[in-house]
PDB file of N, CA and C in Angstrom:
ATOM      1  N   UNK A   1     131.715  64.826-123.667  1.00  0.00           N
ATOM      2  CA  UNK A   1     132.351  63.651-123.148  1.00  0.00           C
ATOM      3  C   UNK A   1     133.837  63.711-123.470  1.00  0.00           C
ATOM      4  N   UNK A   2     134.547  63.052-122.887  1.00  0.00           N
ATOM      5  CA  UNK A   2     136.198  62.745-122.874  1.00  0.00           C
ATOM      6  C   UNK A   2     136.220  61.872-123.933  1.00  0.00           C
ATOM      7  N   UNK A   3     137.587  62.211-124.595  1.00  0.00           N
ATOM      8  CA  UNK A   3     137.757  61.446-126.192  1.00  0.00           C
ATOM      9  C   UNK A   3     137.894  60.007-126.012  1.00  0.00           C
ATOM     10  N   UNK A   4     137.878  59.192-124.570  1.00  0.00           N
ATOM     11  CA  UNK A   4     137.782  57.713-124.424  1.00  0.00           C
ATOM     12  C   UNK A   4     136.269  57.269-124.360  1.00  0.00           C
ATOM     13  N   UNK A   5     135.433  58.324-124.339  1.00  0.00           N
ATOM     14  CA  UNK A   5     133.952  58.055-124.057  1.00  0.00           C
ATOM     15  C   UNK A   5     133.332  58.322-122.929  1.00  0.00           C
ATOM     16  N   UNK A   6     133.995  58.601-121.544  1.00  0.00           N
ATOM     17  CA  UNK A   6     134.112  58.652-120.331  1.00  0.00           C
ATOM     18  C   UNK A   6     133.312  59.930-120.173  1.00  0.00           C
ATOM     19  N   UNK A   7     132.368  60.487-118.945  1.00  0.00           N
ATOM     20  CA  UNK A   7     132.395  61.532-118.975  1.00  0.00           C
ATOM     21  C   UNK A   7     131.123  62.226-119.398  1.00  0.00           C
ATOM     22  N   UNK A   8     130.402  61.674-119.974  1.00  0.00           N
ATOM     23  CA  UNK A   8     129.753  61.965-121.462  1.00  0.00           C
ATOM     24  C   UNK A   8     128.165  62.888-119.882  1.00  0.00           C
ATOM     25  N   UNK A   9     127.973  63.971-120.649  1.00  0.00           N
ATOM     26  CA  UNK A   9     126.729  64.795-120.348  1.00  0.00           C
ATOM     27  C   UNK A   9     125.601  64.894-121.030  1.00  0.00           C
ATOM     28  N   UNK A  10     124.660  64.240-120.172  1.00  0.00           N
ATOM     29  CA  UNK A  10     123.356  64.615-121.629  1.00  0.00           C
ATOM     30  C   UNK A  10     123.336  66.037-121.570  1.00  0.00           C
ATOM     31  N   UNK A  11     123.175  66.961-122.560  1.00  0.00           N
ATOM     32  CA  UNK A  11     122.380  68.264-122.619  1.00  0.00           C
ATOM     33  C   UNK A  11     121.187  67.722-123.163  1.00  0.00           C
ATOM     34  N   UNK A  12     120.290  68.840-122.322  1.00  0.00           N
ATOM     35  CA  UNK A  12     118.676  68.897-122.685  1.00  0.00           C
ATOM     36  C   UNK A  12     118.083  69.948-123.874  1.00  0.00           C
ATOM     37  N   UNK A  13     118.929  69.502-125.278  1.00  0.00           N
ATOM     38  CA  UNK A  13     118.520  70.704-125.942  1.00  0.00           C
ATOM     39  C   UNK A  13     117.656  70.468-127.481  1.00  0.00           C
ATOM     40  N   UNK A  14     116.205  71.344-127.185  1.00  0.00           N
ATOM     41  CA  UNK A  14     115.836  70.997-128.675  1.00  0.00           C
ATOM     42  C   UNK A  14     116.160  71.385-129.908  1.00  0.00           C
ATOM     43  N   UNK A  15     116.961  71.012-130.485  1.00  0.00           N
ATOM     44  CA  UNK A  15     117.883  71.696-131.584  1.00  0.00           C
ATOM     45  C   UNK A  15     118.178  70.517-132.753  1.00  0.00           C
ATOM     46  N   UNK A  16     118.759  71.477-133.494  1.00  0.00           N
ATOM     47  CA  UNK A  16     119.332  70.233-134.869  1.00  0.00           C
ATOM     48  C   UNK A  16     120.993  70.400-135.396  1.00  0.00           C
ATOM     49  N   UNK A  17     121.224  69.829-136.066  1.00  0.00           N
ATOM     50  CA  UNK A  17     122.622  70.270-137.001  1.00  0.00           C
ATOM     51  C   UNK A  17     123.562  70.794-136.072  1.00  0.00           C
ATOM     52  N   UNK A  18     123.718  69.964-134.648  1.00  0.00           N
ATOM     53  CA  UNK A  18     124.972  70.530-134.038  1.00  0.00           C
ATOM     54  C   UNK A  18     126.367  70.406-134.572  1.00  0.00           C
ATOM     55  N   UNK A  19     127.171  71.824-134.332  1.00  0.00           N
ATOM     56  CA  UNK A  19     128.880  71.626-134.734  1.00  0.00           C
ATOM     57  C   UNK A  19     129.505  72.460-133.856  1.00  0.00           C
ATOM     58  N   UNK A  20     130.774  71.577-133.375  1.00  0.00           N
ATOM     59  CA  UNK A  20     131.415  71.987-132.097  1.00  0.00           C
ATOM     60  C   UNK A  20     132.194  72.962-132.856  1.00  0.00           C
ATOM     61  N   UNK A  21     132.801  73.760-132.093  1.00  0.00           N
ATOM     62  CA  UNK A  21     133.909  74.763-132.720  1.00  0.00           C
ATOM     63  C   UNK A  21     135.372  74.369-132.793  1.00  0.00           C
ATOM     64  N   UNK A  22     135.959  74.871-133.682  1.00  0.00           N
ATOM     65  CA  UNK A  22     137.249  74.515-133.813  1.00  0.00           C
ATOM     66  C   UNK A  22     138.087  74.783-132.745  1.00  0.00           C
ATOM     67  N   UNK A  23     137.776  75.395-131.566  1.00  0.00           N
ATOM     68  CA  UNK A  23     138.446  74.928-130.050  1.00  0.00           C
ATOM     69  C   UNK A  23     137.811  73.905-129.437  1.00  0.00           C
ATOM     70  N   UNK A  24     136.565  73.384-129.553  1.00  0.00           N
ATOM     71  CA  UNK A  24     136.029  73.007-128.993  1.00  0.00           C
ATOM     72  C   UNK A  24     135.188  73.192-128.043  1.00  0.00           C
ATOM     73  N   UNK A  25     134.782  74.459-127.462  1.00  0.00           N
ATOM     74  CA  UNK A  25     134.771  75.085-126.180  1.00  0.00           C
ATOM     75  C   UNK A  25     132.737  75.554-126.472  1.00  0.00           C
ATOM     76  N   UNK A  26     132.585  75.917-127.378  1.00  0.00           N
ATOM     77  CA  UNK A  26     130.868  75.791-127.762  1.00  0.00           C
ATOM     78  C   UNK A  26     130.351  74.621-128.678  1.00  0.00           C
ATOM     79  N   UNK A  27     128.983  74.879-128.925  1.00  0.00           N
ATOM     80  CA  UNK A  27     128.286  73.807-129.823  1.00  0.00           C
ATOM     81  C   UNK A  27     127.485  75.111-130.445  1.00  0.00           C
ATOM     82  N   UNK A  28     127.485  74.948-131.805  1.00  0.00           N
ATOM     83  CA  UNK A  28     126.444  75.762-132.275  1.00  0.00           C
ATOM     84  C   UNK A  28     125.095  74.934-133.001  1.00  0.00           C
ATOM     85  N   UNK A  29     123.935  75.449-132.679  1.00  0.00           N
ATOM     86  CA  UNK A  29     123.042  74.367-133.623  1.00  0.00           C
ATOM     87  C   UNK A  29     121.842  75.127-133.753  1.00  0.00           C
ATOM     88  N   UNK A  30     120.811  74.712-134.303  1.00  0.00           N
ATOM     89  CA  UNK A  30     119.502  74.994-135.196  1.00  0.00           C
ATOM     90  C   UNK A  30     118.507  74.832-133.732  1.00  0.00           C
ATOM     91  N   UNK A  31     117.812  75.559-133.935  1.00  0.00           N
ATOM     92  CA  UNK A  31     116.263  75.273-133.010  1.00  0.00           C
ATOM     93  C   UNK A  31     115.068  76.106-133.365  1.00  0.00           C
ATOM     94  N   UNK A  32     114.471  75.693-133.062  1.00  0.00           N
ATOM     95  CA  UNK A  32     112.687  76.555-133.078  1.00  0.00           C
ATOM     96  C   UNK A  32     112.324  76.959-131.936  1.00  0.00           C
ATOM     97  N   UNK A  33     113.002  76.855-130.673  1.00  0.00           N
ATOM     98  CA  UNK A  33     112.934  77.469-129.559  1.00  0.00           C
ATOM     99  C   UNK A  33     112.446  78.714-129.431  1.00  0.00           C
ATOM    100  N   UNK A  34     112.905  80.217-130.114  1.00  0.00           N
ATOM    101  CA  UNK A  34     112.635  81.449-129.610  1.00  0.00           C
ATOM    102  C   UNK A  34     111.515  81.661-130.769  1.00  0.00           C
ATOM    103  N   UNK A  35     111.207  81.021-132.277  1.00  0.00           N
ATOM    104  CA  UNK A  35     110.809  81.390-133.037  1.00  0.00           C
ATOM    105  C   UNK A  35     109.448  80.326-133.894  1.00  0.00           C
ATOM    106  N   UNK A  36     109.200  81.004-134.995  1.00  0.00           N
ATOM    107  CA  UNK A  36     108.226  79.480-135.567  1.00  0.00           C
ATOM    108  C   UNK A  36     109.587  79.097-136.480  1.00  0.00           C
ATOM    109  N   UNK A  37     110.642  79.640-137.192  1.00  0.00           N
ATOM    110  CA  UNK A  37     111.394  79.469-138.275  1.00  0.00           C
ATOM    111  C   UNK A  37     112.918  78.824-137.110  1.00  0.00           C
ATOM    112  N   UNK A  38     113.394  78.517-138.231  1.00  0.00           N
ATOM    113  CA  UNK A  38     114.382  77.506-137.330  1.00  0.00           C
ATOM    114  C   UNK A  38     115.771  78.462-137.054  1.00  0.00           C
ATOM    115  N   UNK A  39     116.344  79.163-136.042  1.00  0.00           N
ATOM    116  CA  UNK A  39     117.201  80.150-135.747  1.00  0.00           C
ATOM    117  C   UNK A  39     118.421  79.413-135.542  1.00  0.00           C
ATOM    118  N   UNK A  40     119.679  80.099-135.166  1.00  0.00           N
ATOM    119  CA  UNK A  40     121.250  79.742-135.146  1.00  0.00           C
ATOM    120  C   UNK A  40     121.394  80.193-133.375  1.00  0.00           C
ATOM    121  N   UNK A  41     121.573  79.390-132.983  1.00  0.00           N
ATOM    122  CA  UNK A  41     122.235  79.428-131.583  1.00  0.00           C
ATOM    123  C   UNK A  41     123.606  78.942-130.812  1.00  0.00           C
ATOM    124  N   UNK A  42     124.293  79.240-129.639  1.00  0.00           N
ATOM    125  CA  UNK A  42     125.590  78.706-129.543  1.00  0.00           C
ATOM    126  C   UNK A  42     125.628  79.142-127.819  1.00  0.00           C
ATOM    127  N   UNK A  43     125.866  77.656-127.690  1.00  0.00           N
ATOM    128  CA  UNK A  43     125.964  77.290-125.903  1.00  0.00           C
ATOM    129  C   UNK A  43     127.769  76.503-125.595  1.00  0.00           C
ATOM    130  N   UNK A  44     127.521  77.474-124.621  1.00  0.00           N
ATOM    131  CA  UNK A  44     129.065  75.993-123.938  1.00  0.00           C
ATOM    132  C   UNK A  44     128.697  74.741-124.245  1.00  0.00           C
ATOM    133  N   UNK A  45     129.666  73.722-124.117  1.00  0.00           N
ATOM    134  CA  UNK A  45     129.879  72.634-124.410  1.00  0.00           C
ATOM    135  C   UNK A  45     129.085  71.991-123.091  1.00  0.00           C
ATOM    136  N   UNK A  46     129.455  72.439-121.809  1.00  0.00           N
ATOM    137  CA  UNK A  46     128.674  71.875-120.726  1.00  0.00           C
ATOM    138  C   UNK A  46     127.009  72.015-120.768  1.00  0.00           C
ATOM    139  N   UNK A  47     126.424  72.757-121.715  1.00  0.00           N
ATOM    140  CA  UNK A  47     125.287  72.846-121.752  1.00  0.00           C
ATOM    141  C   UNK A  47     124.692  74.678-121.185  1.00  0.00           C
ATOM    142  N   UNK A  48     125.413  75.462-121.070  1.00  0.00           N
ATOM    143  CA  UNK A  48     125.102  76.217-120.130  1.00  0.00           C
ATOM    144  C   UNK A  48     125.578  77.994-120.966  1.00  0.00           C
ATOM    145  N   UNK A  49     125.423  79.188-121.026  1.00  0.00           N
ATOM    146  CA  UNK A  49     125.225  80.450-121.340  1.00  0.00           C
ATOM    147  C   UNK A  49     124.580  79.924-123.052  1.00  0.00           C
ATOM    148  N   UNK A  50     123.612  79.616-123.172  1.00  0.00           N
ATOM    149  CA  UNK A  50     123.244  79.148-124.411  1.00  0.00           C
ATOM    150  C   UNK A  50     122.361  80.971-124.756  1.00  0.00           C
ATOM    151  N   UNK A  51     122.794  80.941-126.223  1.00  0.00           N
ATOM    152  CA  UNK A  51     122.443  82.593-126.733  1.00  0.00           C
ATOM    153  C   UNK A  51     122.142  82.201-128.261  1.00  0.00           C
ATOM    154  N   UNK A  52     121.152  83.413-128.925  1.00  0.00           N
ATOM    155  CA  UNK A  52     120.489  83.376-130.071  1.00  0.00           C
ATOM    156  C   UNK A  52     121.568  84.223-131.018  1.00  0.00           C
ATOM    157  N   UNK A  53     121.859  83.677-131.811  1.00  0.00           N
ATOM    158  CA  UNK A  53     122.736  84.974-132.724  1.00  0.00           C
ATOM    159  C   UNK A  53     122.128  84.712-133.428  1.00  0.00           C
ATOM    160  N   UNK A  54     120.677  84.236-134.551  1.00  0.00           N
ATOM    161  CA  UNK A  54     120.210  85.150-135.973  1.00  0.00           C
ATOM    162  C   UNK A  54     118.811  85.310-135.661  1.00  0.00           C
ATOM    163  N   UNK A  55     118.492  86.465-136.169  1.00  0.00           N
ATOM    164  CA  UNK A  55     117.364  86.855-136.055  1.00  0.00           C
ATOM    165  C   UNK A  55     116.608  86.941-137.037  1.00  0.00           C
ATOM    166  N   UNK A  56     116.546  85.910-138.130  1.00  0.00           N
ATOM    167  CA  UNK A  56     116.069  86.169-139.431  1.00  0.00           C
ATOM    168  C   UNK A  56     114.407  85.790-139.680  1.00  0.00           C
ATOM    169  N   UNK A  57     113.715  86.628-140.665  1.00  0.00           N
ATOM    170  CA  UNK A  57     112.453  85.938-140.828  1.00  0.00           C
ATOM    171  C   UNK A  57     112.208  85.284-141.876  1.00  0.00           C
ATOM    172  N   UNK A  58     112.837  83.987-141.864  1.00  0.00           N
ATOM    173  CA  UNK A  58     112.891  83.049-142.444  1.00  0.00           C
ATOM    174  C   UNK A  58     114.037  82.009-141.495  1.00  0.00           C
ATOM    175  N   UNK A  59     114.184  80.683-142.056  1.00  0.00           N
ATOM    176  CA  UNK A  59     115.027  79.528-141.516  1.00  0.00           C
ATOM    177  C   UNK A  59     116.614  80.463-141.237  1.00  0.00           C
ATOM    178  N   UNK A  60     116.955  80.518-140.932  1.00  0.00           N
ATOM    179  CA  UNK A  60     118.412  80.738-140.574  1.00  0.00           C
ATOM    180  C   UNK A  60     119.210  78.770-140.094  1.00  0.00           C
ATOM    181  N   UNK A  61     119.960  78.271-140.673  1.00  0.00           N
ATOM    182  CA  UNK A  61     120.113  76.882-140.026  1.00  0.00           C
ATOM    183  C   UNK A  61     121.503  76.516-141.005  1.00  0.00           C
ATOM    184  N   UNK A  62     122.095  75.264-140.498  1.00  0.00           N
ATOM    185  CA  UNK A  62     123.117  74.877-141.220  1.00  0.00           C
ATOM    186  C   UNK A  62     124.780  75.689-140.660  1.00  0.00           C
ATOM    187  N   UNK A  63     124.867  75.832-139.174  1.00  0.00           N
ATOM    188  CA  UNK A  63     126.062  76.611-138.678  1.00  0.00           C
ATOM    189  C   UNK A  63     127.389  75.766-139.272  1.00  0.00           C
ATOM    190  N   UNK A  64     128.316  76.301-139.251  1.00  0.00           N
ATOM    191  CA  UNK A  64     129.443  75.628-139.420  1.00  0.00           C
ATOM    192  C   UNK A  64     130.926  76.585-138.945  1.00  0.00           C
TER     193      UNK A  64
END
């Protein structure tokens, strides 16, 4: 959404612990999507090229 509130997009995503990036331009956050353990993922801000970066067997979570 636009910093007046305006704008605003739902994304449809099951995830946790989202944090935008210091451009602003992705969201990185937590999900159980590809795995049973909770993995690190990072999508555009519009909702869209969303990708897995950890592959751990165990929780991977807590991006920043």
């Amino acid at each position: 959404m636009n910093a007046d509130g305006s704008g605003m997009v739902l994304l449809r995503v099951y995830g946790t612990d989202p944090v935008l990036s210091p451009d602003g331009s992705k969201i990185a956050y937590c999900s159980l999507k590809e795995s049973q353990y909770f993995q690190i993922f990072v999508m555009s801000v519009n909702g869209t090229g969303g990708k897995r970066l950890t592959t751990f067997e165990g929780d991977a979570c807590g991006p920043t």
